[in-house]
Protein backbone atom coordinates (compact mmCIF):
# COMPACT_ATOMS: atom_id res chain seq x y z
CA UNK A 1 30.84 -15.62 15.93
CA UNK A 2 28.10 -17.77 14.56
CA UNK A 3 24.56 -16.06 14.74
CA UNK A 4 21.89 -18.38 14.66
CA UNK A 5 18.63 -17.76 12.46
CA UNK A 6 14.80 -18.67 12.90
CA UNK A 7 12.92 -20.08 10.01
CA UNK A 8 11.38 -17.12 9.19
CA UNK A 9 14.98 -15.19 9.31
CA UNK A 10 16.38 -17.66 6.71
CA UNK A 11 13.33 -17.46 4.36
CA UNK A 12 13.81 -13.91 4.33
CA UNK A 13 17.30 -14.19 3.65
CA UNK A 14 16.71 -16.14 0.33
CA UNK A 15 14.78 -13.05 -1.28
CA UNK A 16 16.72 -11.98 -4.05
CA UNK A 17 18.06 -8.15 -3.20
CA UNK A 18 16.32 -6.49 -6.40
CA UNK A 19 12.97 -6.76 -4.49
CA UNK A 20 12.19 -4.52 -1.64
CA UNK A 21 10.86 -6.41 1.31
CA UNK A 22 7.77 -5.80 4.06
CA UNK A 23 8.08 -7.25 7.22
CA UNK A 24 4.86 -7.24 8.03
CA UNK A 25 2.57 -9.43 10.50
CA UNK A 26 2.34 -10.00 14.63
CA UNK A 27 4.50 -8.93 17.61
CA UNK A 28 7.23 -10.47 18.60
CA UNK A 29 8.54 -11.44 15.40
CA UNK A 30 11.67 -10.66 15.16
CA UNK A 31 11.80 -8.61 12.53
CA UNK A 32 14.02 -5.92 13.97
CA UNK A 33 16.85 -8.34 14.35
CA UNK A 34 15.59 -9.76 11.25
CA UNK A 35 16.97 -6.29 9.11
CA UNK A 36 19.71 -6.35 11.65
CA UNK A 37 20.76 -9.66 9.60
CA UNK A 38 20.41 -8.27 6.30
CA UNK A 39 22.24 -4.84 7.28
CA UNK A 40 25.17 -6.99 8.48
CA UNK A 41 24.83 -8.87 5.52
CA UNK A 42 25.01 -5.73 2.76
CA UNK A 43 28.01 -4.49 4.45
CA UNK A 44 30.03 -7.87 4.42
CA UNK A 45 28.38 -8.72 1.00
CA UNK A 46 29.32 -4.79 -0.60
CA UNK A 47 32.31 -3.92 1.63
CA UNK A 48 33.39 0.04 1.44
CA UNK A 49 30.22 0.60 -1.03
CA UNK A 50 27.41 -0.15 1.50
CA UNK A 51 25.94 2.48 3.02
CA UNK A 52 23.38 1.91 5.13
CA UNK A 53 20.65 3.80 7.27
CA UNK A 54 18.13 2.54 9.76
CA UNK A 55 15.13 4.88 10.27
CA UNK A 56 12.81 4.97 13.22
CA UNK A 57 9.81 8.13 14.24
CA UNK A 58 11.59 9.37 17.09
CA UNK A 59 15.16 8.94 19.04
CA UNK A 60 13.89 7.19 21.79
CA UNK A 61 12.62 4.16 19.55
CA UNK A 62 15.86 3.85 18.48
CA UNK A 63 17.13 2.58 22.06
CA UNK A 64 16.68 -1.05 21.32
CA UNK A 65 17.66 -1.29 17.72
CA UNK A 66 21.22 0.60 19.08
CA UNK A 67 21.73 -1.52 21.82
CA UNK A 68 21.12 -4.84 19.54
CA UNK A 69 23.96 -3.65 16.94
CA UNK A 70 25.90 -3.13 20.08
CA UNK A 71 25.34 -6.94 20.93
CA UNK A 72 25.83 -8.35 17.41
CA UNK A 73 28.57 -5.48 16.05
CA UNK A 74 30.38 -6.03 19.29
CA UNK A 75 30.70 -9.65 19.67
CA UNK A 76 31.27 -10.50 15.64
CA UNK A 77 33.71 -7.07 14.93
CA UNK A 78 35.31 -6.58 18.92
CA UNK A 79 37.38 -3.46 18.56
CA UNK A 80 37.44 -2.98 14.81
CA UNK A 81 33.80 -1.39 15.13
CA UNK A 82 33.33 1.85 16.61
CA UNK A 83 30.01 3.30 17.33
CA UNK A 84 29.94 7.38 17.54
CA UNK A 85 27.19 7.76 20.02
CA UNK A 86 26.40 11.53 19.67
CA UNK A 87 26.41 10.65 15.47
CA UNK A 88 24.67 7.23 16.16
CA UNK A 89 27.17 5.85 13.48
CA UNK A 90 28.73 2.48 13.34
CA UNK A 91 31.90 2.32 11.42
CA UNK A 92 32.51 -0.90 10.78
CA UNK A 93 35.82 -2.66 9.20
CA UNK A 94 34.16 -2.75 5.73
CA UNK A 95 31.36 -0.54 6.01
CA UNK A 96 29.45 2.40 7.33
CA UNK A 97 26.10 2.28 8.92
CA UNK A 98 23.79 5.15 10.55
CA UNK A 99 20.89 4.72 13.11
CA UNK A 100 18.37 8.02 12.34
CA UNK A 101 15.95 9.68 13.09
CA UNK A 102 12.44 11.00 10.83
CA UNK A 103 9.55 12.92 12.44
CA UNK A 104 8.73 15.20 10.12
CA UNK A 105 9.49 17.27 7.40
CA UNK A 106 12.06 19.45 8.79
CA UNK A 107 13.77 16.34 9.86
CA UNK A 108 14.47 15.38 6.82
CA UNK A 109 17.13 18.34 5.78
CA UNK A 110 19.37 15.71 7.62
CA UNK A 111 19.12 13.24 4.90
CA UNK A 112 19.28 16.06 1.80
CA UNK A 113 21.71 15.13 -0.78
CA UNK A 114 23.04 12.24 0.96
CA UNK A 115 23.54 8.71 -0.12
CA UNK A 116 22.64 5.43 0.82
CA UNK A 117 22.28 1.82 -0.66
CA UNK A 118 20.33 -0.23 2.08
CA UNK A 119 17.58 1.87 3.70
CA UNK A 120 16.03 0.43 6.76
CA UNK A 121 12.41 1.64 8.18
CA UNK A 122 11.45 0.15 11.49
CA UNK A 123 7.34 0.40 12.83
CA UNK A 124 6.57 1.79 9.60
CA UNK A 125 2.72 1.78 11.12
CA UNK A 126 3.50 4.76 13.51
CA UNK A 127 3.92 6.93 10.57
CA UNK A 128 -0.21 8.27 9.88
CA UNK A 129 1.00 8.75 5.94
CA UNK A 130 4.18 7.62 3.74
CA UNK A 131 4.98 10.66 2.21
CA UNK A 132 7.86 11.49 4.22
CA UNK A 133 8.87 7.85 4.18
CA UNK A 134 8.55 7.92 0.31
CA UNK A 135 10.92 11.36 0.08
CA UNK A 136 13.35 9.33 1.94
CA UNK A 137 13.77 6.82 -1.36
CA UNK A 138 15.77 9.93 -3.47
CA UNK A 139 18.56 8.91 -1.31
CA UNK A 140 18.94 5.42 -2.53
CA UNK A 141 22.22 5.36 -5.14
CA UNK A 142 24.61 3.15 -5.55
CA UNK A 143 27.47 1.85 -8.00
CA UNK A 144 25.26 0.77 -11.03
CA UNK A 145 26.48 -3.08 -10.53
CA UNK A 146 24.97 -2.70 -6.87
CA UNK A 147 21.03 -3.29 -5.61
CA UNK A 148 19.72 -0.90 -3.82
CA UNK A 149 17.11 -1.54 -1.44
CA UNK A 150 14.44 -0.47 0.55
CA UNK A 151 13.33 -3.12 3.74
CA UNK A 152 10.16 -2.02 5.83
CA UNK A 153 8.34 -3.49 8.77
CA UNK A 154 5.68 -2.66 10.96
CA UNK A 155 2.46 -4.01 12.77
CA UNK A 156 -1.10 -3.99 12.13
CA UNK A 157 -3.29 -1.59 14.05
CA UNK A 158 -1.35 1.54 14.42
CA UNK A 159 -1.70 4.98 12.73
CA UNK A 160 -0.19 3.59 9.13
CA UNK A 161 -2.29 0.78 9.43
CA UNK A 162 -4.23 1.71 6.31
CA UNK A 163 -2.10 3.06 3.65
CA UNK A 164 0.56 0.01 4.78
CA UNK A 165 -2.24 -3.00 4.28
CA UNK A 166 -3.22 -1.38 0.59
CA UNK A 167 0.18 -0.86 -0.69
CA UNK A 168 2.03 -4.19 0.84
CA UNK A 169 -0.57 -6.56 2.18
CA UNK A 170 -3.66 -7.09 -0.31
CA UNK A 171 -1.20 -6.92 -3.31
CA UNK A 172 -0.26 -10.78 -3.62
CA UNK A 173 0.42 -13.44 -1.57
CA UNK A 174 2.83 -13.59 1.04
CA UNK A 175 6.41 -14.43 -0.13
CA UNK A 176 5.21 -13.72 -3.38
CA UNK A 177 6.59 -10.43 -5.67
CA UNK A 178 4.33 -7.48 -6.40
CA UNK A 179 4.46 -4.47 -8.69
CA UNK A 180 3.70 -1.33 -6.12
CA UNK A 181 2.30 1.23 -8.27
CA UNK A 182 3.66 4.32 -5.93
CA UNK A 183 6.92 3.63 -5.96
CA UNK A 184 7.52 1.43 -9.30
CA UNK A 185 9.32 -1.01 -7.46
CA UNK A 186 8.78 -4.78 -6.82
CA UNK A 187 8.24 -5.89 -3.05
CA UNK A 188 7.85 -8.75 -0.95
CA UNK A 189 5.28 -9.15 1.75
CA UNK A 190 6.83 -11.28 4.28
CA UNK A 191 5.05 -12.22 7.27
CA UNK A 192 6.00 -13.26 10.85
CA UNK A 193 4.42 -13.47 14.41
CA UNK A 194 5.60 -14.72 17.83
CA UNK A 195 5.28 -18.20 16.92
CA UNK A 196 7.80 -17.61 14.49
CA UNK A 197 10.08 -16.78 16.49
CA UNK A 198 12.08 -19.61 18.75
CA UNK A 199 14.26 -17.70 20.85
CA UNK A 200 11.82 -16.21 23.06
CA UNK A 201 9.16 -18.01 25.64
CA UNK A 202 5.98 -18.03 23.19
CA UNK A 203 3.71 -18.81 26.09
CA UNK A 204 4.67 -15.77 28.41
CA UNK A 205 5.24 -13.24 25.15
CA UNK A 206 1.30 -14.33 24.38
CA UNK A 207 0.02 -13.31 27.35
CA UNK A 208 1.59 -10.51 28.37
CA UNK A 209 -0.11 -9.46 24.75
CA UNK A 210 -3.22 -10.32 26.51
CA UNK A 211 -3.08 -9.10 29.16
CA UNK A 212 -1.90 -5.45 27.30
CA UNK A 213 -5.24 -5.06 25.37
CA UNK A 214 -8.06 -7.05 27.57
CA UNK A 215 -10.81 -5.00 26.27
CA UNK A 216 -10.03 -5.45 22.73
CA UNK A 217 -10.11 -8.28 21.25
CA UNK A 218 -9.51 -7.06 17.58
CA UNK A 219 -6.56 -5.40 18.65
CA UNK A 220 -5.02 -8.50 20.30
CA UNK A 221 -5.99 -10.65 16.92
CA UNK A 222 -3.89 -8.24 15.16
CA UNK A 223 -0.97 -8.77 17.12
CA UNK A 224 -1.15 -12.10 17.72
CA UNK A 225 -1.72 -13.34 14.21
CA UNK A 226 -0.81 -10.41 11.95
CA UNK A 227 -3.99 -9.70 10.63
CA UNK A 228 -3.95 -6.86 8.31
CA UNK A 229 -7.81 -6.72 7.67
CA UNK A 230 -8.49 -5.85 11.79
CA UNK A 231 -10.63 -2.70 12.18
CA UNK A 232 -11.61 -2.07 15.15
CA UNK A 233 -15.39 -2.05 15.88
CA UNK A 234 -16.09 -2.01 12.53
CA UNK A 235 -19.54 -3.49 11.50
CA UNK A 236 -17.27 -6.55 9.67
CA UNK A 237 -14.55 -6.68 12.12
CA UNK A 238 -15.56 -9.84 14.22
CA UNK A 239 -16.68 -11.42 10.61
CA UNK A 240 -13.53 -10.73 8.46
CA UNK A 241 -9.57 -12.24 8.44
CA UNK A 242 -6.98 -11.99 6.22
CA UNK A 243 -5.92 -15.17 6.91
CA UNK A 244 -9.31 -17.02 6.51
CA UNK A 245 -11.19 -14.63 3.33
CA UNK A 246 -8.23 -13.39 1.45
CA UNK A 247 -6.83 -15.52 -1.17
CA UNK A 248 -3.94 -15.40 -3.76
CA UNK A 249 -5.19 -13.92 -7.27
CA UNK A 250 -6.73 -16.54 -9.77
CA UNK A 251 -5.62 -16.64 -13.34
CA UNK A 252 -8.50 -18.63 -14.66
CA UNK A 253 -11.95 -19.46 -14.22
CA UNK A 254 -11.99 -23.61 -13.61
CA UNK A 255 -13.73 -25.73 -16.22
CA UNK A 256 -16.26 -28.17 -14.58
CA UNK A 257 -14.66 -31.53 -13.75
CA UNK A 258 -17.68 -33.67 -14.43
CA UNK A 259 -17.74 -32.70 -17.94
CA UNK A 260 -20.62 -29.79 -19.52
CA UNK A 261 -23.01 -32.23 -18.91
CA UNK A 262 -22.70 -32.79 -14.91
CA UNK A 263 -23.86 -29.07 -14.00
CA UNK A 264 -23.12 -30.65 -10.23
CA UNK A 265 -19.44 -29.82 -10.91
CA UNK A 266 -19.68 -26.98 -12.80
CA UNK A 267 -18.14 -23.51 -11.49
CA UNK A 268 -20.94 -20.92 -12.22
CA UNK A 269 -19.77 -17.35 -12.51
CA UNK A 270 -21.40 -13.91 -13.00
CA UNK A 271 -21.13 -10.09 -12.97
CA UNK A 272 -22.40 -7.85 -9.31
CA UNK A 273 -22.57 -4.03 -10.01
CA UNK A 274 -23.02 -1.18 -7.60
CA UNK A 275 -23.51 1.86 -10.11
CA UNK A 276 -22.42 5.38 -9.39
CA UNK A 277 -20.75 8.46 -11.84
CA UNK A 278 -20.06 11.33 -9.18
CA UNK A 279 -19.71 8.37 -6.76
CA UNK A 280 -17.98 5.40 -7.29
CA UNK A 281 -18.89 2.36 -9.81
CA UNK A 282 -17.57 -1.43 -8.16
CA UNK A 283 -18.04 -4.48 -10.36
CA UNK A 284 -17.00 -7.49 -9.46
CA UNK A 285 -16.58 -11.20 -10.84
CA UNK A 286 -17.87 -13.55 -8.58
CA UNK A 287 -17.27 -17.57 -8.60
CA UNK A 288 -19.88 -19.87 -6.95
CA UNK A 289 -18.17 -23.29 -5.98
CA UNK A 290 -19.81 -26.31 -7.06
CA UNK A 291 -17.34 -28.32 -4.00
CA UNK A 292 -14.13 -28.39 -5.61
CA UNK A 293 -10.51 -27.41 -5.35
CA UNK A 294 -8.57 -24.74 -6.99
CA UNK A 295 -5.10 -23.93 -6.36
CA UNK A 296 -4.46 -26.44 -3.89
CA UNK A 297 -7.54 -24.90 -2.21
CA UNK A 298 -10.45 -26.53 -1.40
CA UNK A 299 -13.81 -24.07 -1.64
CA UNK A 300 -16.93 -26.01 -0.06
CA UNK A 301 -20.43 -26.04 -2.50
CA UNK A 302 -21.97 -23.18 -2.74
CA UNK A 303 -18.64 -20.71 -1.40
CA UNK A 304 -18.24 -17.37 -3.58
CA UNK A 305 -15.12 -15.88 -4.72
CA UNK A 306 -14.57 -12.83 -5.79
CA UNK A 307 -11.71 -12.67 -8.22
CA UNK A 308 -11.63 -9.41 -10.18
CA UNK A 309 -12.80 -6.00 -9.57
CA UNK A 310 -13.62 -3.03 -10.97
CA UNK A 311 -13.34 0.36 -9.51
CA UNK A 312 -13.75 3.80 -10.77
CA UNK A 313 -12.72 4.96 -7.06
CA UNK A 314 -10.45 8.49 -7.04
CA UNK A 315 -7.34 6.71 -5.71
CA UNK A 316 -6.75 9.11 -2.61
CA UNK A 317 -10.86 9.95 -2.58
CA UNK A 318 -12.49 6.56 -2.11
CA UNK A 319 -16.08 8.07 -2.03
CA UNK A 320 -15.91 9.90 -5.03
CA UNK A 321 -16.37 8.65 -8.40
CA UNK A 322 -14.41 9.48 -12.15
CA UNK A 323 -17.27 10.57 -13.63
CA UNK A 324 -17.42 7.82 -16.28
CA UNK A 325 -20.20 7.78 -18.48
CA UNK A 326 -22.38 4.26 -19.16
CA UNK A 327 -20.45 3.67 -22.52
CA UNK A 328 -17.24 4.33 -21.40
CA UNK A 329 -17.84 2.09 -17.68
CA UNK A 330 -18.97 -0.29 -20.44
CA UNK A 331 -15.66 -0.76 -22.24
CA UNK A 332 -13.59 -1.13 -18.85
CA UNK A 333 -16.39 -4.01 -17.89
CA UNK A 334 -16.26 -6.27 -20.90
CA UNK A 335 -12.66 -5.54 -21.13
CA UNK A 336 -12.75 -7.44 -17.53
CA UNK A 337 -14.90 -9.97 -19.13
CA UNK A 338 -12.93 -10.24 -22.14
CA UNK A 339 -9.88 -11.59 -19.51
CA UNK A 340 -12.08 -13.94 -17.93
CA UNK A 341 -13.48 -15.65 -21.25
CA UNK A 342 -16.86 -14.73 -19.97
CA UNK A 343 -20.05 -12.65 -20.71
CA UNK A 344 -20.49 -9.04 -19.35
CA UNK A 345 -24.24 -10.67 -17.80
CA UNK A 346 -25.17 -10.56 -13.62
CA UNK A 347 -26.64 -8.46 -11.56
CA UNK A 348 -26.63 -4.84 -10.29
CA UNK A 349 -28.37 -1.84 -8.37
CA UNK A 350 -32.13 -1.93 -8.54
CA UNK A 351 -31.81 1.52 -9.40
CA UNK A 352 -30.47 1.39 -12.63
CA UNK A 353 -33.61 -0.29 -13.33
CA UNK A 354 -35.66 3.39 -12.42
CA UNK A 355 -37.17 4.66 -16.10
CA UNK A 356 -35.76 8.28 -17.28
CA UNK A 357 -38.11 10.87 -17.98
CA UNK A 358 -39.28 11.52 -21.92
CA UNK A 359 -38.99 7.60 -22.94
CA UNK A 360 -35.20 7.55 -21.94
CA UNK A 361 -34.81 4.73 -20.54
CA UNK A 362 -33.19 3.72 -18.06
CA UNK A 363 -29.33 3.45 -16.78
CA UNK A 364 -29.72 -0.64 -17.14
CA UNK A 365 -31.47 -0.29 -20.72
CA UNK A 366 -28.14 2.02 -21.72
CA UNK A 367 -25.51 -1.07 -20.40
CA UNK A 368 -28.08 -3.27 -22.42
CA UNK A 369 -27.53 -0.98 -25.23
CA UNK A 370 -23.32 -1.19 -24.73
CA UNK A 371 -24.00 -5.09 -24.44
CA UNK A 372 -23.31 -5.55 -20.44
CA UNK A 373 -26.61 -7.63 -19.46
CA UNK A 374 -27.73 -6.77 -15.59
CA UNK A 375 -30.93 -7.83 -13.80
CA UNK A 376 -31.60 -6.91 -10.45
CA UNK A 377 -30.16 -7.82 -7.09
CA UNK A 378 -33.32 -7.02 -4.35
CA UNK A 379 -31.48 -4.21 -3.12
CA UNK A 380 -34.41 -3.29 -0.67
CA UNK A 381 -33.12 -6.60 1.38
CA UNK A 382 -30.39 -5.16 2.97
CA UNK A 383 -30.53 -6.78 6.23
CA UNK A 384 -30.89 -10.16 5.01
CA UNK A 385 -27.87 -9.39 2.28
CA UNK A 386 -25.70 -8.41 5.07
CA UNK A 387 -26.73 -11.29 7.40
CA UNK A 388 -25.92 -13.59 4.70
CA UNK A 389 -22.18 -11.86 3.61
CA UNK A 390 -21.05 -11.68 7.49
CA UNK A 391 -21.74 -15.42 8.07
CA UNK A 392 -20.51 -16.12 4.50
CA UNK A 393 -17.04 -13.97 5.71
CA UNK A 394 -17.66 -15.91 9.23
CA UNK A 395 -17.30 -19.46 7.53
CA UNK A 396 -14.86 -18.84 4.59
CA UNK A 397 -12.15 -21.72 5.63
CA UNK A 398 -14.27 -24.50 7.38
CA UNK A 399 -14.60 -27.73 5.24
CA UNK A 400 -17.99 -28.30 5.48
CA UNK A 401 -19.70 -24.41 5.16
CA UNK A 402 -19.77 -22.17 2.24
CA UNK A 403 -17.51 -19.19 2.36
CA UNK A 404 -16.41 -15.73 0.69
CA UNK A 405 -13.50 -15.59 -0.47
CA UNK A 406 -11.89 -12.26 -2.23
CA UNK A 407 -8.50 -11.93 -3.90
CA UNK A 408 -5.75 -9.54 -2.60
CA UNK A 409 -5.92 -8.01 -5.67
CA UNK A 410 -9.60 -6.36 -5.16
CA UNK A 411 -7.89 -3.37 -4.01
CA UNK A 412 -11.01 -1.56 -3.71
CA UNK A 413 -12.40 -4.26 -1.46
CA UNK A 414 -9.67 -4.16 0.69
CA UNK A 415 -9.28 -0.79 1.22
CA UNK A 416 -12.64 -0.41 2.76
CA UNK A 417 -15.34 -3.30 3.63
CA UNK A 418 -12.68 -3.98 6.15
CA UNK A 419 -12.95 -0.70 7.84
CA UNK A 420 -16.84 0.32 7.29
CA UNK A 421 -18.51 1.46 10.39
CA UNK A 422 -22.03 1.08 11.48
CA UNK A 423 -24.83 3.13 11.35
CA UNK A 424 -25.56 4.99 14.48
CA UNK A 425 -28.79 5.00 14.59
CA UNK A 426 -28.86 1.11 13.28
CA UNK A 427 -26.75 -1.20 14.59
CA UNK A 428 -27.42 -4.36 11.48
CA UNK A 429 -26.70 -1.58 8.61
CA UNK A 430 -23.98 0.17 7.37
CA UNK A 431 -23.16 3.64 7.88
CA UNK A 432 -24.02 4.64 4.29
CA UNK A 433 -21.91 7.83 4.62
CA UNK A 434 -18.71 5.90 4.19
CA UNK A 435 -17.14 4.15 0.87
CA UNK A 436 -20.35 1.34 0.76
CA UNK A 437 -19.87 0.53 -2.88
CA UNK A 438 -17.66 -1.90 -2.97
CA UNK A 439 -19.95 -3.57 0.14
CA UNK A 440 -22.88 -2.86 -2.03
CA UNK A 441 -21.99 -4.72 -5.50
CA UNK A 442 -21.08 -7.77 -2.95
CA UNK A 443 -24.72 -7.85 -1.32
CA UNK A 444 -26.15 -7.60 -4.48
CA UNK A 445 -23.94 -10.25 -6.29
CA UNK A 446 -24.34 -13.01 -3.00
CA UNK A 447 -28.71 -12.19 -3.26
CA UNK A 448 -28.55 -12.05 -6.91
CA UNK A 449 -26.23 -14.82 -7.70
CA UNK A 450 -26.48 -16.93 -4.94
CA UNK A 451 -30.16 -16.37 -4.34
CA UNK A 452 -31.49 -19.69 -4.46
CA UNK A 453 -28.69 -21.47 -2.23
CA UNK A 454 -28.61 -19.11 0.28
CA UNK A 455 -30.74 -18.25 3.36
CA UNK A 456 -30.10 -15.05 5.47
CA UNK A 457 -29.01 -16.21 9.19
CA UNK A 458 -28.48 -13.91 12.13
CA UNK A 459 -24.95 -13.48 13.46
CA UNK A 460 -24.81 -11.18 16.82
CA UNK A 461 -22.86 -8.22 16.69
């Protein structure tokens, strides 16, 4: 039997087995026959070793995945396969694999002590947190001349939506490999939607999607295109994409191509700063485009990217600061500087700027003191800083209109500008009771930094 592969399905294929893999993106993929592939694929590759175990939330999603091994076991093994329905266990000529089922905690005492070497999690995004997902990776062992794996997919907008899109999506690139700092592996975000896939009609699959969700829109842009930074009714969510503002991490800041002397070419840079101690510090190192490419990308005059942050965020508290002290922030920021070649200078909070009582000083004479240079960033302007950001997120992409751009690996960024809501008793501003800092330090760097190029223009919400 010869089994016939999309693009996508053969790209995914040539990922070397020592990285774990993401399936992430639209519906209608593929990606459950896609780890059907690579299950078929351990056992005929590993023989008698492979052992391997597909995971969905509850029996009844396991329906389709069980009646596609039935269709590919069937027709490539005949009768040398046997599935144990009551088990849900295919015993294959070569190999063993198990269909199962994980819920909750208690469902795990199924798995205790047992051993597997391919581990297979379908609609990852149904499960609200990954800690029972995580327990499930004690179970990976194999013969020490064998990878073990772990292969994941799942679609944006469901109940994991959030922990999936900061641990997979805004690490790197797609296709590219990424140290996950949870589980101290390497992955692989690998992305797919129905245009990706040829064997179905695209046309009718897109709008029976439409027709699913007519009433909202952000929900249908998820599906359709894959778009990990979709929040719905969020006060960026009609502004923001994945596709169009996030970009692959830079590794240096471009040296003009006119020459020092043509300041028309030259790529300005400089620090924005949202202070807190109890809450969180964000600084960030913006790039203003003087209408040039980098990395094969082409950023129109005047565009801002963001390309390094720095966040004293509690990782699993993302409104509440470390605590750091002004000296101590002030290492971590010209440590940040130090990697970019550049000087801790930009600009920040007005409030730092507020004079101490008893000839103190103030919070921005103490940076001055730890040599990290800020001036101020108009924060009283807050509608026209958030005018200008959304249509700055708006245009990111066209040729002819500055954008903002932000690397995937601003991990504070991600992790919440996408998914701010508005304030209810002002529909222009931000709910200020949510994780704003990272929002903040961008106003203040696009007024601040971009203050002279940039006019505030009203977008409708």
């Amino acid at each position: 039997m010869q089994i016939e592969l999309s693009d996508f399905q053969k790209k995914v294929c040539t990922i070397p087995e020592q990285f774990d893999l993401f399936l992430g993106g639209g519906r209608g993929g593929a990606k459950s026959f896609t780890m059907a592939i690579l299950a078929l694929r351990h056992i005929e590759q590993y023989k008698e070793k492979a052992r391997v175990l597909y995971i969905r939330q509850t029996y009844k999603g396991l329906a389709d995945f069980e009646n596609l091994t039935r269709e590919i076991f069937g027709k490539l093994y005949r009768n040398k396969a046997s599935y144990n329905q009551n088990e849900r266990i295919w015993k294959l000529p070569d190999g063993y694999m198990e269909l199962g089922q994980l819920e909750s905690p208690r469902d795990y005492d199924k798995y205790q002590g047992r051993s597997f070497t391919l581990l297979l999690i379908d609609e990852a995004g149904q499960y609200a947190t990954p800690e029972l997902l995580d327990r499930l990776r004690s179970n990976l062992r194999g013969p020490k001349d064998m990878p073990i794996r772990i292969v994941m997919s799942g679609n944006p907008g469901g109940t994991g939506h959030h922990w999936i899109a900061k641990r997979y999506v805004f690490k790197n690139a797609p296709w590219k490999p990424f140290n996950e700092d949870d589980t101290k592996r390497q992955w692989v975000y690998a992305p797919s939607t129905y245009l990706d896939n040829p064997f179905i009609d695209q046309q009718e699959y897109k709008d029976q999607l439409k027709a699913s969700c007519p009433s909202d829109p952000e929900l249908l842009r998820a599906w359709l295109q894959g778009d990990w930074s979709v929040s719905r009714g969020a006060f960026f969510a009609s502004v923001i994409s994945e596709k169009a503002n996030a970009i692959e991490p830079w590794e240096e800041i471009p040296l003009t191509n006119g020459g020092w002397n043509n300041p028309q070419k030259k790529w300005e840079h400089w620090l924005a700063h949202d202070y807190g101690s109890s809450a969180p510090s964000v600084t960030y190192v913006m790039v203003k485009s003087p209408g040039d490419e980098y990395n094969d990308i082409y950023y129109p005059k005047d565009s801002i990217i963001i390309i390094d942050e720095l966040a004293t965020a509690d990782p699993v508290a993302l409104n509440e600061g470390l605590g750091y002290t002004v000296p101590h922030l002030s290492e971590y920021i010209k440590e940040m500087c130090d990697k970019w070649d550049i000087k801790a200078r930009g600009v920040a909070d007005d409030a730092i700027f507020a004079q101490h009582g008893s000839g103190a000083g103030s919070i921005a004479d103490e940076f001055k003191r730890e040599d990290v240079y800020f001036r101020k960033a108009q924060k009283a302007d807050r509608k026209s800083g958030w005018e200008i950001m959304r249509r700055m997120l708006q245009d990111a992409g066209k040729p002819d209109k500055p954008g903002l751009y932000i690397a995937r690996n601003c991990e504070y960024f991600w992790q919440t500008v996408p998914y701010l809501g508005r304030d209810p008793r002002n529909a222009e501003d931000l709910d200020t009771r949510g994780p704003d800092h990272g929002a903040d330090a961008v106003r203040y760097g696009i007024l601040g930094g971009a203050r002279k190029t940039l006019k505030p223009v009203m977008i409708n919400f």
